[in-house]
C-alpha atoms as a PDB file:
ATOM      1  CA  UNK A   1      80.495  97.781  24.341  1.00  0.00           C
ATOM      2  CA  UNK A   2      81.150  96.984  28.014  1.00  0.00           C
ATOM      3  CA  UNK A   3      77.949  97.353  30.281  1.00  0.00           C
ATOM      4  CA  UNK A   4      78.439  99.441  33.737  1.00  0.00           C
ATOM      5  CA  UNK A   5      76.008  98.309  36.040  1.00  0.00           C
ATOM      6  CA  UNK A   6      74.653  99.618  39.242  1.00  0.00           C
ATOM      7  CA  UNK A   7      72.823  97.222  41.015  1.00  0.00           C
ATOM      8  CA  UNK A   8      70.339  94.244  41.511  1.00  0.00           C
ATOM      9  CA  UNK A   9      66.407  94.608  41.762  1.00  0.00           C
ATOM     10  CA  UNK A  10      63.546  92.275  41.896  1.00  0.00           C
ATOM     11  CA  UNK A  11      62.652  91.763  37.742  1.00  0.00           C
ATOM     12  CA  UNK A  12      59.734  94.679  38.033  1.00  0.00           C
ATOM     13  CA  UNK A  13      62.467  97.915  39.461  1.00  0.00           C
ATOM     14  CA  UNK A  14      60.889 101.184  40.028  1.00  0.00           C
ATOM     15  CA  UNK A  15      61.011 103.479  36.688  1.00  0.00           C
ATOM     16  CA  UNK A  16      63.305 106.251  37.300  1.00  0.00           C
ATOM     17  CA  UNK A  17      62.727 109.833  36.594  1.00  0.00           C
ATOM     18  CA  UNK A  18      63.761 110.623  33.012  1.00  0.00           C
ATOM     19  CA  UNK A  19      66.375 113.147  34.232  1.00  0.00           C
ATOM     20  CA  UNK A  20      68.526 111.025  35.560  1.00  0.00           C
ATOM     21  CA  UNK A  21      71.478 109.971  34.324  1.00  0.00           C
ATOM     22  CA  UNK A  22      74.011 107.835  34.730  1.00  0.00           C
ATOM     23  CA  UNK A  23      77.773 107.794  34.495  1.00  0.00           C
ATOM     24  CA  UNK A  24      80.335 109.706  31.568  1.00  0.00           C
ATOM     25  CA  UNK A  25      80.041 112.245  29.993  1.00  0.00           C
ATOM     26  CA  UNK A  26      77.469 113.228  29.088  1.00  0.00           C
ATOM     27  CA  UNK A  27      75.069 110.946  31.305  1.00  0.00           C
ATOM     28  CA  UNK A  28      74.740 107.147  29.620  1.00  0.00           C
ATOM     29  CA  UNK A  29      71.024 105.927  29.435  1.00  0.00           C
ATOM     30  CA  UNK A  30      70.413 104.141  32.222  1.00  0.00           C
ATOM     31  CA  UNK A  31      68.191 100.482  30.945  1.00  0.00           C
ATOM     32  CA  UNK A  32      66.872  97.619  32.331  1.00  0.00           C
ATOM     33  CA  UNK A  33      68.249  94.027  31.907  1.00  0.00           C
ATOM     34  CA  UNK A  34      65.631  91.229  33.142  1.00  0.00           C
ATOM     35  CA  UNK A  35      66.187  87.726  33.758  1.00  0.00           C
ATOM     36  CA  UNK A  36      63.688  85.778  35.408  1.00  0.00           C
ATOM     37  CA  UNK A  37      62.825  87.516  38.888  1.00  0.00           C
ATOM     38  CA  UNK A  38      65.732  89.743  38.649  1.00  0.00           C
ATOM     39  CA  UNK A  39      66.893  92.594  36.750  1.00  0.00           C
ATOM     40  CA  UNK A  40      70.229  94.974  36.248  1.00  0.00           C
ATOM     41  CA  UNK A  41      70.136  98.371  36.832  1.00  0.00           C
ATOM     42  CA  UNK A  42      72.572  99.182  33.403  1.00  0.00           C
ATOM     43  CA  UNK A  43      74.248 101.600  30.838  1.00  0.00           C
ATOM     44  CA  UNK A  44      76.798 101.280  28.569  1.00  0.00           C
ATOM     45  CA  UNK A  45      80.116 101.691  30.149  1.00  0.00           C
ATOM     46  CA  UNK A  46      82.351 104.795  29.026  1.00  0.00           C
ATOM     47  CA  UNK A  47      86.141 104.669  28.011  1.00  0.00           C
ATOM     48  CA  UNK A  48      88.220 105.794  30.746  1.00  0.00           C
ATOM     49  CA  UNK A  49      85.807 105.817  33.712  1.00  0.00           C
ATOM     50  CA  UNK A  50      87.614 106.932  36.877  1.00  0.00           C
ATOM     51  CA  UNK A  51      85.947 107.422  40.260  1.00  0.00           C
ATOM     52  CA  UNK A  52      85.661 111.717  40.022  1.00  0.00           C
ATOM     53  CA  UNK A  53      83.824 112.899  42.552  1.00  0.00           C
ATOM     54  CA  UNK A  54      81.401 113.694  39.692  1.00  0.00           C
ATOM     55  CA  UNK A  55      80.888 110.455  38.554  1.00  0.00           C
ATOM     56  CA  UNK A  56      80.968 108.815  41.980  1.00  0.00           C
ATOM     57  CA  UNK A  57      77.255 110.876  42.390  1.00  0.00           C
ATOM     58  CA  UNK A  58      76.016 109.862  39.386  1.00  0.00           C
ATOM     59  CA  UNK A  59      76.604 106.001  40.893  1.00  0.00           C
ATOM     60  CA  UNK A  60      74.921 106.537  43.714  1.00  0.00           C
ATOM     61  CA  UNK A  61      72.261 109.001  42.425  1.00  0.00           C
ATOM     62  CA  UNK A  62      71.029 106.169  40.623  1.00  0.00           C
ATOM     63  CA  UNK A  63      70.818 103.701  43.381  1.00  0.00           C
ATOM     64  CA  UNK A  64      69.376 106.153  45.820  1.00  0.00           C
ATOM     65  CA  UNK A  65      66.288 106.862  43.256  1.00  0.00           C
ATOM     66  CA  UNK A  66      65.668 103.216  42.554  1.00  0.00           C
ATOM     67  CA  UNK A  67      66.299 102.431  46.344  1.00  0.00           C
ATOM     68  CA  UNK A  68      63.286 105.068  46.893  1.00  0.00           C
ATOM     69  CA  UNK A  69      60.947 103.368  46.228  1.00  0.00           C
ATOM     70  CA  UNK A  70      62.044  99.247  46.816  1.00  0.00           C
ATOM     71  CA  UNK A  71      65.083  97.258  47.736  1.00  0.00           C
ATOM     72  CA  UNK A  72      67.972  97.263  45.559  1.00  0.00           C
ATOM     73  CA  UNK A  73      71.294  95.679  45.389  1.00  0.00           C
ATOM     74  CA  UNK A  74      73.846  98.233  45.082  1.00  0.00           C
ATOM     75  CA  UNK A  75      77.242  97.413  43.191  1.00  0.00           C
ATOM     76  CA  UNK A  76      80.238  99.121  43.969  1.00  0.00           C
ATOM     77  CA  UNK A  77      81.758 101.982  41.850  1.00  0.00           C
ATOM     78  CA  UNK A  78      83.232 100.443  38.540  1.00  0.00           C
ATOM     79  CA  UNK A  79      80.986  97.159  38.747  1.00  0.00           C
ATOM     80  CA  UNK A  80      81.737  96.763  34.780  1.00  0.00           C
ATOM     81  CA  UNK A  81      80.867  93.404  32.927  1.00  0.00           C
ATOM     82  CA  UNK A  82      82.229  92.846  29.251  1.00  0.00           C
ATOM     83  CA  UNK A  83      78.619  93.078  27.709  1.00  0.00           C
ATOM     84  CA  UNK A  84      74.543  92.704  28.369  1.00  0.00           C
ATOM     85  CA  UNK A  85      74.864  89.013  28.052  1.00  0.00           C
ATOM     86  CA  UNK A  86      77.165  88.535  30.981  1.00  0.00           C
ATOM     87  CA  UNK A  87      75.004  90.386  33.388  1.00  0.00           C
ATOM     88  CA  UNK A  88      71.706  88.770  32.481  1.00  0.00           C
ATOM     89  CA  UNK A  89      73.902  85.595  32.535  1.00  0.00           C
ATOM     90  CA  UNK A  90      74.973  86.031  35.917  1.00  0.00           C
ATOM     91  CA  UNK A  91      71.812  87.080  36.675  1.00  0.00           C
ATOM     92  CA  UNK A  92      70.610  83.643  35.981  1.00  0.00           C
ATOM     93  CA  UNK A  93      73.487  81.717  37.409  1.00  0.00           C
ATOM     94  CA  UNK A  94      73.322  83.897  40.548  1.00  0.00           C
ATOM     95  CA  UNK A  95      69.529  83.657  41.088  1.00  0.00           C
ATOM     96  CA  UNK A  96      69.084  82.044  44.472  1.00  0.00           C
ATOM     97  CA  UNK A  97      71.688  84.400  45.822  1.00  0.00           C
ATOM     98  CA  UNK A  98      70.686  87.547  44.548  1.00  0.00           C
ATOM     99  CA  UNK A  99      67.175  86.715  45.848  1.00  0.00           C
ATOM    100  CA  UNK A 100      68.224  85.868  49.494  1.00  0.00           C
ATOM    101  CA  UNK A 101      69.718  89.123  49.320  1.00  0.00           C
ATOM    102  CA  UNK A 102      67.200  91.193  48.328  1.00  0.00           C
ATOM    103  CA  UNK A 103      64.929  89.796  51.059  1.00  0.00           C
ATOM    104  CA  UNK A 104      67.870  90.219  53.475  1.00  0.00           C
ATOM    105  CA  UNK A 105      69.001  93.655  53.146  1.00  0.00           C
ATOM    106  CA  UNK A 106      65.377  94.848  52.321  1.00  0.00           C
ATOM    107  CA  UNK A 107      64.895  97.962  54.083  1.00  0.00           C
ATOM    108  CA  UNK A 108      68.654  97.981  55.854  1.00  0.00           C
ATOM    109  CA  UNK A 109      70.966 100.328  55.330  1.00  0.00           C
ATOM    110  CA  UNK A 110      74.822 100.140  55.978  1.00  0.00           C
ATOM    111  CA  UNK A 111      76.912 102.058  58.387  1.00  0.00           C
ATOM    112  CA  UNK A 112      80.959 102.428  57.884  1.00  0.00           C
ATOM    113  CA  UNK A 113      82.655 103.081  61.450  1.00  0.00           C
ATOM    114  CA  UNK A 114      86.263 103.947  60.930  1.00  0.00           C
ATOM    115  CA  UNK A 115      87.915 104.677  64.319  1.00  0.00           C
ATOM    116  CA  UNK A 116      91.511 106.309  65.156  1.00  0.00           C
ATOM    117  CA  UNK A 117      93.462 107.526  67.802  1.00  0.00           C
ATOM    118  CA  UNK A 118      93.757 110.774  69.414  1.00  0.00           C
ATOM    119  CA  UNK A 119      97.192 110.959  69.785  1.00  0.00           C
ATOM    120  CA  UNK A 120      97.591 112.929  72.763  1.00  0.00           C
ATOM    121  CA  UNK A 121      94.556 111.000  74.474  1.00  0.00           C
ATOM    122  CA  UNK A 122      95.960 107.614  73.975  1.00  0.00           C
ATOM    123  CA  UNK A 123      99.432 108.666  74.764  1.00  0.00           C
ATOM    124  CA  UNK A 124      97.667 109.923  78.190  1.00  0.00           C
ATOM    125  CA  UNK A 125      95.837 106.985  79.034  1.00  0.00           C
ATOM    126  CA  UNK A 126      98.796 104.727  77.917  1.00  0.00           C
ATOM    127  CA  UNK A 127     101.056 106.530  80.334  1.00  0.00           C
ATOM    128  CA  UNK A 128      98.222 106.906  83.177  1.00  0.00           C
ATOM    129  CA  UNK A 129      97.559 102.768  82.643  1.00  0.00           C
ATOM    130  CA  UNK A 130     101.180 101.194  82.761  1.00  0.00           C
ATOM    131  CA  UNK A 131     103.500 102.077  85.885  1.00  0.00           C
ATOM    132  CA  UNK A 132     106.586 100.993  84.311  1.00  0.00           C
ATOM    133  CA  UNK A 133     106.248 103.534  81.575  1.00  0.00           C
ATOM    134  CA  UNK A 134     105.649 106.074  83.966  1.00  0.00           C
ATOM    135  CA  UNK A 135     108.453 105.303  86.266  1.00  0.00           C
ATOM    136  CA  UNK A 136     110.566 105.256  83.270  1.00  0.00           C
ATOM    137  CA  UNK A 137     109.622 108.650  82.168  1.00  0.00           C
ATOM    138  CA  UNK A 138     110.085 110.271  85.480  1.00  0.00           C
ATOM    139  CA  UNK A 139     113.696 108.378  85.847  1.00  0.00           C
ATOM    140  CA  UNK A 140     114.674 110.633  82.462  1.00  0.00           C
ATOM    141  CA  UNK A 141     112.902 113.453  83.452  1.00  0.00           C
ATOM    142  CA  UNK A 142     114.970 113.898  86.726  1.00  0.00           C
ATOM    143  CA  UNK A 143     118.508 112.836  84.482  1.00  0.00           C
ATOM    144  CA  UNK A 144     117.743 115.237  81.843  1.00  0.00           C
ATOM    145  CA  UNK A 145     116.208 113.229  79.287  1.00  0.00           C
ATOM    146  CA  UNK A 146     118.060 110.157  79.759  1.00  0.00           C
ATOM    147  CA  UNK A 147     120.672 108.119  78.378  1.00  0.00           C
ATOM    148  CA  UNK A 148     120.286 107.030  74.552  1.00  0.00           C
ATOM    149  CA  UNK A 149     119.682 103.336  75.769  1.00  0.00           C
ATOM    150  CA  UNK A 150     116.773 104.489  77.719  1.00  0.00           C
ATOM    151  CA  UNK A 151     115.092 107.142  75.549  1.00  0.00           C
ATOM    152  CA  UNK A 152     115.379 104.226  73.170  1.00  0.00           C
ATOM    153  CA  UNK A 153     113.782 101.668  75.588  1.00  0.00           C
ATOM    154  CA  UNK A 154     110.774 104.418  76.305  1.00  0.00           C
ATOM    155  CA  UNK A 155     110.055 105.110  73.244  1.00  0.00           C
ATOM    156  CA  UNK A 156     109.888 101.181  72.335  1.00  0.00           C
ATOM    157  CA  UNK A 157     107.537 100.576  75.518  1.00  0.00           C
ATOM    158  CA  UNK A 158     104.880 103.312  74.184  1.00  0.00           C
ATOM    159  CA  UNK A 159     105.377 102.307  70.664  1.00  0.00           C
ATOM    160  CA  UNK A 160     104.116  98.428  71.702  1.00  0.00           C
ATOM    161  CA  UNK A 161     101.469  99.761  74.326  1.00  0.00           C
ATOM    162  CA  UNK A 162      99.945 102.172  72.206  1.00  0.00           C
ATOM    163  CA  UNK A 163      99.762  98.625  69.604  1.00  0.00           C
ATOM    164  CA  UNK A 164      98.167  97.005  72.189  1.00  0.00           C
ATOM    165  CA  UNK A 165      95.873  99.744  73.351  1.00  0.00           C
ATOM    166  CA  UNK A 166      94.792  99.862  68.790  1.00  0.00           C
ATOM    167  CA  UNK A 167      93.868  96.075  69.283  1.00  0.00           C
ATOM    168  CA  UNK A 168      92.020  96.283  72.351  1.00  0.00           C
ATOM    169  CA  UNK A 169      89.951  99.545  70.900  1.00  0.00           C
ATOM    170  CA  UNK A 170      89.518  98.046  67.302  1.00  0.00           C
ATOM    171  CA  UNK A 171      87.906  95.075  69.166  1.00  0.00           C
ATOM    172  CA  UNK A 172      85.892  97.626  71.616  1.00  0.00           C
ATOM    173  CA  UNK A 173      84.501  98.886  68.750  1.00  0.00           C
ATOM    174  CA  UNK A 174      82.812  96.135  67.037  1.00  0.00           C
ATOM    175  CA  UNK A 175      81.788  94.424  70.192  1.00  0.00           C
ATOM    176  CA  UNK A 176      80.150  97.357  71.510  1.00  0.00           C
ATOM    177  CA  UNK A 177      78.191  98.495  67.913  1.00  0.00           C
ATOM    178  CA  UNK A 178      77.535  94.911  66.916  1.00  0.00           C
ATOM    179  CA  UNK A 179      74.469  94.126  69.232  1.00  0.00           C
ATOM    180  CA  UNK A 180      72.787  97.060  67.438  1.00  0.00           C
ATOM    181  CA  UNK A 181      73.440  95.660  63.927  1.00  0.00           C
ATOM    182  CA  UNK A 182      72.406  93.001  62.031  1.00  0.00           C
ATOM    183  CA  UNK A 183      75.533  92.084  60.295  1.00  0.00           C
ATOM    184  CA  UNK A 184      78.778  92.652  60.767  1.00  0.00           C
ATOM    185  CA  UNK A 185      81.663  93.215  57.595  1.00  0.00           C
ATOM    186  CA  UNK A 186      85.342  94.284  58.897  1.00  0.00           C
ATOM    187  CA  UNK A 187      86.552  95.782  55.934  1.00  0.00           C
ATOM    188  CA  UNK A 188      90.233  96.002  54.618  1.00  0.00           C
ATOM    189  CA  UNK A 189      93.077  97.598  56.845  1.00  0.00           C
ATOM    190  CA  UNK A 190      93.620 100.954  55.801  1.00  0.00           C
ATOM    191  CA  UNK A 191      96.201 103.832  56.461  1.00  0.00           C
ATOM    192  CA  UNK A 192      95.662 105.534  59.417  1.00  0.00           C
ATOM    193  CA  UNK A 193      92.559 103.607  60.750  1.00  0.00           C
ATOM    194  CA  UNK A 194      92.593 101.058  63.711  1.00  0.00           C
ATOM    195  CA  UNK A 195      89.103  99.301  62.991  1.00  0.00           C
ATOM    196  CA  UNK A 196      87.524  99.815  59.385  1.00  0.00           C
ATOM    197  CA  UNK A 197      83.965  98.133  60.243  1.00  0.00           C
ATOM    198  CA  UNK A 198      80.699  98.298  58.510  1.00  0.00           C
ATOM    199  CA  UNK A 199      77.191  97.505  60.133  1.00  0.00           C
ATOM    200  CA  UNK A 200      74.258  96.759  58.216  1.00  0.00           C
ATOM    201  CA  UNK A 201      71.521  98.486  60.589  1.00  0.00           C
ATOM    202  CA  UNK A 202      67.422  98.004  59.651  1.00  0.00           C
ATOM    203  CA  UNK A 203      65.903 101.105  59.233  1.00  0.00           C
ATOM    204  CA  UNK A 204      63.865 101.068  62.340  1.00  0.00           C
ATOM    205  CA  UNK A 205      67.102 100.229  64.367  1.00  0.00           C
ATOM    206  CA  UNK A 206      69.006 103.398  63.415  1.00  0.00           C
ATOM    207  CA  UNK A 207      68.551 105.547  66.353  1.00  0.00           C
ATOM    208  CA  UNK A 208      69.426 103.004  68.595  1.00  0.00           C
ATOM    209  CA  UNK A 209      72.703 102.144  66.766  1.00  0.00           C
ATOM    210  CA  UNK A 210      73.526 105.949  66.433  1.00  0.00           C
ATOM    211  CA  UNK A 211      72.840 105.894  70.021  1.00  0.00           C
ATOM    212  CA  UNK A 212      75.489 103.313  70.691  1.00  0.00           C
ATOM    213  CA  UNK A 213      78.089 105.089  68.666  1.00  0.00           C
ATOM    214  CA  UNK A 214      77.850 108.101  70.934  1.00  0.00           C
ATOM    215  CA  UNK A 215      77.806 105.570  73.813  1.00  0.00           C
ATOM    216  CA  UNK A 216      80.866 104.249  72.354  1.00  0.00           C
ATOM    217  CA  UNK A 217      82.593 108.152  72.048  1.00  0.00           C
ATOM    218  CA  UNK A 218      81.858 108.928  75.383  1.00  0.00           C
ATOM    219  CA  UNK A 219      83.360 105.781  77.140  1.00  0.00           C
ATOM    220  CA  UNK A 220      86.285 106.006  74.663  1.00  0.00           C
ATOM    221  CA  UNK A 221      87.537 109.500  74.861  1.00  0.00           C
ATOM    222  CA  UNK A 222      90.483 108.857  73.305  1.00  0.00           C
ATOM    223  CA  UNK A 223      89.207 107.549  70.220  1.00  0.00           C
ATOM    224  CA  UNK A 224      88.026 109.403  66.609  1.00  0.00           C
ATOM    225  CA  UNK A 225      85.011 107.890  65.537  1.00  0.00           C
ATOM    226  CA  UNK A 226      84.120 108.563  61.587  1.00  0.00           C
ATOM    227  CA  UNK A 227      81.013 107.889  60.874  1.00  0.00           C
ATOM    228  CA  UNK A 228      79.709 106.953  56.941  1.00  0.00           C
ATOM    229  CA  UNK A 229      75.882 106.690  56.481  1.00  0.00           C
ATOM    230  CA  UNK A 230      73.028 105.558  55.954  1.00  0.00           C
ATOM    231  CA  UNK A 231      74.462 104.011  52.835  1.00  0.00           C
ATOM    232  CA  UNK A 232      73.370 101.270  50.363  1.00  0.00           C
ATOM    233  CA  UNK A 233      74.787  98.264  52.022  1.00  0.00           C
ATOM    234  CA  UNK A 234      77.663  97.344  49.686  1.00  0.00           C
ATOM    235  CA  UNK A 235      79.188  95.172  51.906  1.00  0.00           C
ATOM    236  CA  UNK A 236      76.188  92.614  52.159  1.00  0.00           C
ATOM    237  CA  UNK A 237      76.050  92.161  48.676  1.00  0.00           C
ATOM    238  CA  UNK A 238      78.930  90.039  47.592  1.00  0.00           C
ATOM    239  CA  UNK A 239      79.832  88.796  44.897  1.00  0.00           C
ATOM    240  CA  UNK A 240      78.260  91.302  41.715  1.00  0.00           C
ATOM    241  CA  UNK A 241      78.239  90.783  38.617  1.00  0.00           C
ATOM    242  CA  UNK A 242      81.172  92.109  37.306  1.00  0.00           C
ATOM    243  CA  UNK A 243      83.422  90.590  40.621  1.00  0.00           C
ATOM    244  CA  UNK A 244      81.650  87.107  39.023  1.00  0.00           C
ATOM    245  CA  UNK A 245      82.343  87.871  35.545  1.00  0.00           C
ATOM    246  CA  UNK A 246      86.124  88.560  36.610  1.00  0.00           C
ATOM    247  CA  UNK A 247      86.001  92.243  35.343  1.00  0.00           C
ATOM    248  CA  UNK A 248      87.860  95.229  37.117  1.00  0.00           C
ATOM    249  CA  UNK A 249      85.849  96.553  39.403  1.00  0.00           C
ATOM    250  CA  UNK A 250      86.135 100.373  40.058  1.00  0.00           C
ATOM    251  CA  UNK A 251      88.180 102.531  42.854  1.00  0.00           C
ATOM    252  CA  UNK A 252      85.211 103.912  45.181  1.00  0.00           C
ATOM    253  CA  UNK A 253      87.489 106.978  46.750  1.00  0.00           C
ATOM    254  CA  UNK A 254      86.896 110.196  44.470  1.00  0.00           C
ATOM    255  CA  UNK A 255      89.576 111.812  42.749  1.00  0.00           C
ATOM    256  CA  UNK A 256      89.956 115.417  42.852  1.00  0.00           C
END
């Protein structure tokens, strides 16, 4: 049977509380693989797995009670390796690594910062910031809207400054939250999102990067700041064990 496994401790992991459980249905045993000075947080993968909302809290109800109480490794949602042996090999072959890691990201937490516009803000400041747009506006305005030619050329103007305005923010973003952080990991573009950045924040530097994020909301008013955390810090992990083993790795949005 394929092994699901959750993440990466030092080879003597907290015990967890009998009650919980980990993902299917019902709740697979969750076990302990050990190789040297690591072990696997495990359980024997289920047929069919997808990331429900109910099984994406099992995941992380597992790392959040081994993270109580010392530094784990968290792997993302659907980390699945084709047995026990490939783990513990991987384990072994992945040693040094996994190590530096631990001692890395103990105590650290990660923060996801996904910012978008406000699209009657930007189209504000994008208008208030270029003349030519503006003249160009008021030129239709006072001949009723314009010609086709130059609706089209206004609406081609905002289109590329608003662009322009989504680079300059995306890079706002990170340089402005990135003296508070650690590390740094710009994640994947996605729908609807101008930056898609994660921060990996130690725990005693929290406030002050929450502090900078409203710092960062107040200078940019035009901008809609999502912010995801304290979370494990999946994106300072890289590679797991299943990525290694060249196993699908799991979806990690929920499905209704």
């Amino acid at each position: 049977m394929s092994t699901y496994v959750y993440g990466i401790t030092a080879s003597s992991p907290p015990s967890l509380p009998s009650a919980v459980g980990g993902v299917g249905d019902p709740p697979s045993p969750v076990r302990v693989l050990k190789q040297g000075d690591l072990a696997a947080l495990v359980s024997d993968a289920p047929e069919g797995l997808r990331p429900k909302r109910k099984e994406l809290l099992a995941h992380s109800n597992v790392l959040a009670e081994a993270g109580a109480a010392g530094c784990v490794l968290p792997m993302r949602f659907g980390s699945i390796a084709p047995d026990d042996d490939a783990v513990t090999s991987v384990l072994a072959e992945r040693a040094e690594h996994y190590k530096e890691r631990l001692t890395a990201l103990d105590g650290k937490v990660e923060y996801n910062i996904k910012a978008s516009h406000a699209e009657e803000a930007v189209l504000h400041r994008v208008l208030s910031e270029n003349p030519e747009i503006r003249s160009l506006t008021e030129a239709n305005r006072q001949a009723g809207g314009g010609s086709y030619e130059e609706r089209l050329r206004l609406g081609e103007m905002v289109v590329a400054a608003v662009k322009a305005q989504e680079a300059e923010d995306a890079t706002d973003v990170q340089h402005t939250l990135e003296p508070a952080a650690d590390a740094v990991s710009v994640g994947p573009d996605s729908s609807g999102w101008l930056a898609n950045v994660s921060f990996l924040v130690a725990g005693e530097g929290v406030e002050t990067f929450l502090a900078a994020v409203e710092q960062l909301r107040k200078g940019h008013p035009h901008l809609e700041l999502r912010v995801n955390g304290p979370l494990p810090p999946y994106s300072f992990v890289d590679p797991g064990p299943a990525e290694h083993a060249g196993t699908m790795t799991g979806a990690e949005s929920a499905e209704e």
